[in-house]
N, C-alpha and C. Protein backbone atom coordinates (compact mmCIF):
# COMPACT_ATOMS: atom_id res chain seq x y z
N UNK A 1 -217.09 73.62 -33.60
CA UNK A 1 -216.02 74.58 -33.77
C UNK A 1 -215.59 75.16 -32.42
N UNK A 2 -216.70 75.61 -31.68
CA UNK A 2 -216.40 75.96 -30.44
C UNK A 2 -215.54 75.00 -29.36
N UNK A 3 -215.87 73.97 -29.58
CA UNK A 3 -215.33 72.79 -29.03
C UNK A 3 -214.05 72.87 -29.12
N UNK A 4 -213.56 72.21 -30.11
CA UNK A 4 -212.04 72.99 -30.78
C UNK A 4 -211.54 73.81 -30.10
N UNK A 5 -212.19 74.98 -30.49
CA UNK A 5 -211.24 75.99 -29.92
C UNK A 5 -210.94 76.14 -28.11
N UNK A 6 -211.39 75.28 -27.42
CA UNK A 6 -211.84 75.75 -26.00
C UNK A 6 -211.16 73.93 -25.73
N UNK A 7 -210.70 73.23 -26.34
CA UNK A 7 -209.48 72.22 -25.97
C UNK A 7 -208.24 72.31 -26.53
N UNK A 8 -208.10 73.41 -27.30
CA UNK A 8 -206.93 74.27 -27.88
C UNK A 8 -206.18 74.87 -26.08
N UNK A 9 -207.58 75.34 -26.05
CA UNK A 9 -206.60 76.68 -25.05
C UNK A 9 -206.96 75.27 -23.47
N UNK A 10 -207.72 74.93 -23.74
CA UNK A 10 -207.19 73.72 -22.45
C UNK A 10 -205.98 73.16 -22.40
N UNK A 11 -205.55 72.57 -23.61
CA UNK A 11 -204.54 71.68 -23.54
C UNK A 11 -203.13 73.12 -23.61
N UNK A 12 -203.60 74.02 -23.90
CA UNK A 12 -202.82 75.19 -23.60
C UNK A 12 -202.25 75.35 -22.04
N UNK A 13 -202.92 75.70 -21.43
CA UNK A 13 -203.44 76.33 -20.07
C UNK A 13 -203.05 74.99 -18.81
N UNK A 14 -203.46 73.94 -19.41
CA UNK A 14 -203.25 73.02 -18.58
C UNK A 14 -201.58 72.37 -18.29
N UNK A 15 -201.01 72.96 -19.02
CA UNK A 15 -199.22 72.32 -18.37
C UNK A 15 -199.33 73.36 -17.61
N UNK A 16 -199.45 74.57 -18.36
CA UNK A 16 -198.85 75.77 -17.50
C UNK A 16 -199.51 75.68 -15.86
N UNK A 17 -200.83 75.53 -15.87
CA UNK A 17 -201.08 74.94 -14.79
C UNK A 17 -200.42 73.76 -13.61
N UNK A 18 -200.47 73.05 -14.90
CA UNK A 18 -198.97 72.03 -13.86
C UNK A 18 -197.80 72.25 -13.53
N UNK A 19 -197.48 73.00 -14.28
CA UNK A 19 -195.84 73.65 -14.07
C UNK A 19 -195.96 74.41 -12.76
N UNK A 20 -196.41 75.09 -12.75
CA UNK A 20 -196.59 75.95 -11.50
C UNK A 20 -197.44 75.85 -10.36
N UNK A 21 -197.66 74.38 -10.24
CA UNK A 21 -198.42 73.76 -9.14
C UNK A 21 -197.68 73.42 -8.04
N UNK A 22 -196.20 73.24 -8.51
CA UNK A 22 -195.03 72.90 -7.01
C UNK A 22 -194.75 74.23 -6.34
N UNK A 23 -194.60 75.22 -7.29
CA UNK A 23 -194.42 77.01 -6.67
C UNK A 23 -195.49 77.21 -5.91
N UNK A 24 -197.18 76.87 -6.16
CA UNK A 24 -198.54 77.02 -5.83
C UNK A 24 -198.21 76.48 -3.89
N UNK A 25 -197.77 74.80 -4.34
CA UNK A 25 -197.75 74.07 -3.11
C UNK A 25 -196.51 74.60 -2.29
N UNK A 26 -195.69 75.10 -2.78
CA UNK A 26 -194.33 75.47 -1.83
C UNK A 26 -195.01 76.52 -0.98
N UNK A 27 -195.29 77.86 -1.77
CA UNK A 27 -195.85 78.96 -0.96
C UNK A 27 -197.13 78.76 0.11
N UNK A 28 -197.94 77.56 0.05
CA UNK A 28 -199.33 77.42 0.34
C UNK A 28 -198.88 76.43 1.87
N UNK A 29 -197.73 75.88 1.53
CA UNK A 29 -197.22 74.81 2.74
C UNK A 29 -196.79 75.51 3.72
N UNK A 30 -196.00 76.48 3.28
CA UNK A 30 -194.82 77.41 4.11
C UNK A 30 -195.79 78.29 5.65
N UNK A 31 -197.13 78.66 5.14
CA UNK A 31 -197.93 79.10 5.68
C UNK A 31 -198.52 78.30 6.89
N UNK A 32 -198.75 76.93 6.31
CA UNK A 32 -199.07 76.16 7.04
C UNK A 32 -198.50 74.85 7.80
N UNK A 33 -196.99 75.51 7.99
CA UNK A 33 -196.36 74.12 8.24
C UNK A 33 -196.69 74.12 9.53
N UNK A 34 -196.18 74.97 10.36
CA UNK A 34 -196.68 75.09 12.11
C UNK A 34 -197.69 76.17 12.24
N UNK A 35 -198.97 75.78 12.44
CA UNK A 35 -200.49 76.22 12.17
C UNK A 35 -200.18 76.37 13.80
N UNK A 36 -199.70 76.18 14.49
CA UNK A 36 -200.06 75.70 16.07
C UNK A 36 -198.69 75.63 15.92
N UNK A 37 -197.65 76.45 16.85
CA UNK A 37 -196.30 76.41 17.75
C UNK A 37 -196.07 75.68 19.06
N UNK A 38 -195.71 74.95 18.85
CA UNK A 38 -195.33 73.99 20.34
C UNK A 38 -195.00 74.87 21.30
N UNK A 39 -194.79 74.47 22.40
CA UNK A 39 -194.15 75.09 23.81
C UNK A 39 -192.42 74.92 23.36
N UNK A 40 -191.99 73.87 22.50
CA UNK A 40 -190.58 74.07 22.69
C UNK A 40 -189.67 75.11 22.20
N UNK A 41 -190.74 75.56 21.37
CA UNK A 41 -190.30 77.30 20.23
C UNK A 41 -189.98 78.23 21.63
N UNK A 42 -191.25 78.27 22.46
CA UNK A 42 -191.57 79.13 23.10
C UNK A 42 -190.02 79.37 24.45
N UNK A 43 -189.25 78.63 24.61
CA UNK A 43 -188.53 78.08 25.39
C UNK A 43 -187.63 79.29 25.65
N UNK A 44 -187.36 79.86 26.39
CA UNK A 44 -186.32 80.86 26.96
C UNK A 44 -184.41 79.92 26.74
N UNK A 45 -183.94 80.90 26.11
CA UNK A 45 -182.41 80.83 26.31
C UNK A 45 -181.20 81.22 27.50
N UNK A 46 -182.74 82.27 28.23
CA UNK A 46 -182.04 82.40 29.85
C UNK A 46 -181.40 81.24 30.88
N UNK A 47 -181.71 80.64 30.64
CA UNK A 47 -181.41 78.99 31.35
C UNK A 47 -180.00 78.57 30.52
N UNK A 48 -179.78 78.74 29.60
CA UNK A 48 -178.27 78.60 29.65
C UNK A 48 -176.94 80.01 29.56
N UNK A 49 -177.74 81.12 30.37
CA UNK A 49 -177.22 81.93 30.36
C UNK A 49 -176.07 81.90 31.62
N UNK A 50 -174.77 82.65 31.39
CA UNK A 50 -173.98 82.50 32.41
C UNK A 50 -172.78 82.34 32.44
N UNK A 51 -171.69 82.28 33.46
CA UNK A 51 -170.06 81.77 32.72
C UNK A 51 -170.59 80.32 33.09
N UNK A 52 -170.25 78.99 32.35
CA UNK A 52 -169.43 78.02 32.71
C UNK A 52 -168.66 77.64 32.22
N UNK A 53 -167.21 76.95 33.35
CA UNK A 53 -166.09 76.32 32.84
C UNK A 53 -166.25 74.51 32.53
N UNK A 54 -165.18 74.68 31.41
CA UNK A 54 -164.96 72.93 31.43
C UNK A 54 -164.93 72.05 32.45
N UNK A 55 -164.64 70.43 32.31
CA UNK A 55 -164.56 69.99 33.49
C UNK A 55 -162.75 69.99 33.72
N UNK A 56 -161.68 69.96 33.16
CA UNK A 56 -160.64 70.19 33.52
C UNK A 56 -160.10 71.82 33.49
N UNK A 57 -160.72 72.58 33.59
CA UNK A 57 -161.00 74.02 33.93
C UNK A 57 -159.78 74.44 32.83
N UNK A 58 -159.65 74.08 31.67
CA UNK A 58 -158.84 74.70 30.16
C UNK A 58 -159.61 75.97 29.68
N UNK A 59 -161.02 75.59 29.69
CA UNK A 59 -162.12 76.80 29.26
C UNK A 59 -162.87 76.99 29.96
N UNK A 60 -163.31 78.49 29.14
CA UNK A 60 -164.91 78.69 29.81
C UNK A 60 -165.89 79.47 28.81
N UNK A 61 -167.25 79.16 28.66
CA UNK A 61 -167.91 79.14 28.06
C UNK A 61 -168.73 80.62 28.87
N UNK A 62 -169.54 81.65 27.61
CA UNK A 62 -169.99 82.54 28.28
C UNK A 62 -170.92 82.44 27.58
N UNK A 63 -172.08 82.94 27.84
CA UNK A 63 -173.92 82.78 27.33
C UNK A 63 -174.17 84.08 27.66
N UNK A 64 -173.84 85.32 27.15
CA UNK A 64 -174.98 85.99 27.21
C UNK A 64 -176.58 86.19 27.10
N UNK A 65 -176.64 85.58 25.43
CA UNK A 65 -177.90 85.86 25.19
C UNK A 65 -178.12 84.99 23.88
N UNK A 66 -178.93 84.76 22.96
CA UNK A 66 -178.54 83.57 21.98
C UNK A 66 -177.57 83.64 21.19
N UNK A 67 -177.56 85.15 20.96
CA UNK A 67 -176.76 85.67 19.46
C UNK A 67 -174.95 85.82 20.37
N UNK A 68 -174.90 85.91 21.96
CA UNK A 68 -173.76 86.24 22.06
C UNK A 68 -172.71 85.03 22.92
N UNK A 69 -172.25 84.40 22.65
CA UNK A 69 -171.25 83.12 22.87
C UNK A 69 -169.70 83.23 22.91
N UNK A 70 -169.33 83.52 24.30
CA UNK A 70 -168.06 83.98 24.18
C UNK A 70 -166.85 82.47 24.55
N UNK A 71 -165.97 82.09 24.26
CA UNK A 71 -165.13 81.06 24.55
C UNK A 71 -163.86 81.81 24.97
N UNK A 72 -163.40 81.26 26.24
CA UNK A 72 -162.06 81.90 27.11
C UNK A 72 -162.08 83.57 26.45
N UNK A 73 -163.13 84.44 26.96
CA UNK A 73 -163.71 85.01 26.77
C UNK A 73 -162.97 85.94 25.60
N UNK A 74 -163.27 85.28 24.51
CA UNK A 74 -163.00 85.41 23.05
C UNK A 74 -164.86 85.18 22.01
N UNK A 75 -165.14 86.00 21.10
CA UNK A 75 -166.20 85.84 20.43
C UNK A 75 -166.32 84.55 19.80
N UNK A 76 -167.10 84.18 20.22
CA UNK A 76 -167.45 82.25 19.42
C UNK A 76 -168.50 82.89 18.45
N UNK A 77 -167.76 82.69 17.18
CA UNK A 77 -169.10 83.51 15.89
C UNK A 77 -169.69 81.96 15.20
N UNK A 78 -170.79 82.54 15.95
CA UNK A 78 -172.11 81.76 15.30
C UNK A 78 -173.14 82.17 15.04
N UNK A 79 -173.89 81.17 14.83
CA UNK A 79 -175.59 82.06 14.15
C UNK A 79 -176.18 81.34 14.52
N UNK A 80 -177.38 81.93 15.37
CA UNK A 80 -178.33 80.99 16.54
C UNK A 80 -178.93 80.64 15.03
N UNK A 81 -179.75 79.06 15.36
CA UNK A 81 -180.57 78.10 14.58
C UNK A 81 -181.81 77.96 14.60
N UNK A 82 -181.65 77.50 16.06
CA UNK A 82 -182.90 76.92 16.94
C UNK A 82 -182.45 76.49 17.78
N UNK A 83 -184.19 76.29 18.98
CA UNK A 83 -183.86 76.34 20.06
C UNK A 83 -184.55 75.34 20.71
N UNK A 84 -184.65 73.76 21.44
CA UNK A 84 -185.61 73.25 22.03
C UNK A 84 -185.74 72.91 23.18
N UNK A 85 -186.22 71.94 24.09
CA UNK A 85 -186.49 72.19 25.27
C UNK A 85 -185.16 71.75 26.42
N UNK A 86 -184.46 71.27 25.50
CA UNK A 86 -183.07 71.04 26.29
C UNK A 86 -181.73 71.41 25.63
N UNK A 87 -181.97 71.61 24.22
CA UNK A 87 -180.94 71.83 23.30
C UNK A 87 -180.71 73.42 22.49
N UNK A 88 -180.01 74.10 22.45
CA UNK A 88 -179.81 75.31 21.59
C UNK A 88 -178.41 75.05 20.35
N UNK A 89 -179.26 75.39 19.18
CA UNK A 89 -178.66 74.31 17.68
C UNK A 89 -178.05 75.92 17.06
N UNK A 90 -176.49 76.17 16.99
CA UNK A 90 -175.93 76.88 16.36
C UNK A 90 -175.19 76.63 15.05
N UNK A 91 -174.89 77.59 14.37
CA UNK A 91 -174.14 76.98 13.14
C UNK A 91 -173.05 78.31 13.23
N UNK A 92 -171.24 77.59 13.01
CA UNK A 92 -170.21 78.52 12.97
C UNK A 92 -170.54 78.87 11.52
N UNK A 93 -168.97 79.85 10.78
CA UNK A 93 -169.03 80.34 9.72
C UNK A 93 -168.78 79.67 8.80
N UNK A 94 -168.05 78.33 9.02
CA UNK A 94 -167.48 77.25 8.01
C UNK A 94 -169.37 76.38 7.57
N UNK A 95 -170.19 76.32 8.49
CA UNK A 95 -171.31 75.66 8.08
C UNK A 95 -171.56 74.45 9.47
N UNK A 96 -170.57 74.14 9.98
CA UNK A 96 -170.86 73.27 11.23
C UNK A 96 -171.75 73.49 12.08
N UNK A 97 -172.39 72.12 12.82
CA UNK A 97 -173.40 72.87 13.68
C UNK A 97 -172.53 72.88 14.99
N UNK A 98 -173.12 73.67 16.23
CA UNK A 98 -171.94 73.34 17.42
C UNK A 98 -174.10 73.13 18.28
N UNK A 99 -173.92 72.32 18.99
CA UNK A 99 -175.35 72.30 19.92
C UNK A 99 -174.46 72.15 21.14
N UNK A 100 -175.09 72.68 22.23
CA UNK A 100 -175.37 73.33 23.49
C UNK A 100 -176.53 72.46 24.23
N UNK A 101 -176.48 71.50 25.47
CA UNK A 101 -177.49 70.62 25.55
C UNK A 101 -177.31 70.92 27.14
N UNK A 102 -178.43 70.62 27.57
CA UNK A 102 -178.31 70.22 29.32
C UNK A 102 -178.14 69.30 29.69
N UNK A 103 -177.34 69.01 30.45
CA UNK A 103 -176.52 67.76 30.98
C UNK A 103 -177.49 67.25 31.93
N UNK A 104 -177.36 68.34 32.98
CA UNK A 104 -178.14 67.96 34.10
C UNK A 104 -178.48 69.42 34.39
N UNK A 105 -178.98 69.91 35.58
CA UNK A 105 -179.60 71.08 36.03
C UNK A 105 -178.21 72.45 36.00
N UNK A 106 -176.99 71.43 36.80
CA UNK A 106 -176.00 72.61 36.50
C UNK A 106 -174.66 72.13 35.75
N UNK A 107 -174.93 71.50 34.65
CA UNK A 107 -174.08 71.54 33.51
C UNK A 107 -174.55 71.18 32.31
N UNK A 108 -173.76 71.81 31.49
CA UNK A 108 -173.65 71.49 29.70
C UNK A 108 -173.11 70.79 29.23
N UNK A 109 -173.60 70.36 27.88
CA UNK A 109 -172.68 69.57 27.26
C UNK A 109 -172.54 70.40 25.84
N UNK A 110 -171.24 71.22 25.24
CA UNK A 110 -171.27 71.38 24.32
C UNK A 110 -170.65 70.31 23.14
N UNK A 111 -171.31 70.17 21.86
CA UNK A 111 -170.57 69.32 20.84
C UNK A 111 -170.30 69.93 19.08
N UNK A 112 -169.56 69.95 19.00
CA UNK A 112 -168.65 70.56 17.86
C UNK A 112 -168.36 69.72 16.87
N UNK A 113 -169.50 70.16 15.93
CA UNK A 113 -169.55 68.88 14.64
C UNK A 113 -168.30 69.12 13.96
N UNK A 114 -167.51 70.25 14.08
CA UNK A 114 -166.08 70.21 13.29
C UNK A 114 -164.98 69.41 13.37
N UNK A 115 -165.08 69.55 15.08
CA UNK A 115 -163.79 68.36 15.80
C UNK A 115 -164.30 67.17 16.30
N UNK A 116 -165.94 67.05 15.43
CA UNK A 116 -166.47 65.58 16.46
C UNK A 116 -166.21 65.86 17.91
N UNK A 117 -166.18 66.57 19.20
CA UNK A 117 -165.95 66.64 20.05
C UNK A 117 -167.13 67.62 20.61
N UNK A 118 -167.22 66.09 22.60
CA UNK A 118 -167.86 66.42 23.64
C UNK A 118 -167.32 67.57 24.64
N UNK A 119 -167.45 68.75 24.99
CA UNK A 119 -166.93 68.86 26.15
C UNK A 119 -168.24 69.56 27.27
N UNK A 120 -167.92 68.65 28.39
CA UNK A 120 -168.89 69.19 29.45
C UNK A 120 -168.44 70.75 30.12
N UNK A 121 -169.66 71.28 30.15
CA UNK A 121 -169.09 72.59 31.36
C UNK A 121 -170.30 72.86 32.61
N UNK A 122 -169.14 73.31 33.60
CA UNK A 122 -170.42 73.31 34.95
C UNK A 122 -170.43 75.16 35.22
N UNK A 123 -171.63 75.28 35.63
CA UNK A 123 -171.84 76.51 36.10
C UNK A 123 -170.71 77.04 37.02
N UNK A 124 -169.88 78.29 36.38
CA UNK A 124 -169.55 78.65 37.89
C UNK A 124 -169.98 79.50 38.72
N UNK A 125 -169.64 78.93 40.20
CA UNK A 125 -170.39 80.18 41.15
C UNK A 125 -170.01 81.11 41.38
């Protein structure tokens, strides 16, 4: 009788158990996805701080700080992403990403998933 009753409440207990084993693993992963942070998290945004212009001098690009991105010094509204050891990954308000890359030591390459478009800019002095 006891038996019975105690594979009653097993076969009870046990979906509910399964059901809520992906919620269990979502929350339990999230914790442990980067146990250990790379150096590329760690990466300063100062290095692309600064004015630079295009290479046919139409624009110029301003870097304050991650959150502040000015174009022909007009507000470029975006929302910093991420950041890695050569690249800083923004997203405008429509959902596009725009990334920010190092070219070389003193230029950028910005690219604008909206217009598919490269444009380089060099530091100015």
């Amino acid at each position: 009788m006891k038996f019975k009753k105690t594979m009653r409440y097993m076969l009870f207990l046990f979906p509910l158990f399964i059901g809520f084993m992906p919620f269990l693993m979502k929350r339990n992963s999230s914790k442990l996805k980067n146990p250990y942070r790379s150096k590329k998290d760690e990466r300063s945004p100062a290095v692309y701080n600064g004015i630079w212009v295009s290479t046919d001098e139409s624009s110029t690009l301003e870097i304050a700080n991650q959150e502040a991105v000015l174009t022909n010094e007009k507000p470029f509204l975006l929302t910093f992403k991420e950041i890695t050891d050569t690249q800083l990954f923004f997203q405008d308000q429509y959902g596009y990403d725009i990334i920010i890359e190092e070219n070389n030591p003193n230029s950028l390459k910005l690219f604008d998933e909206a217009e598919q478009k490269e444009i380089i800019f060099y530091k100015e002095n």
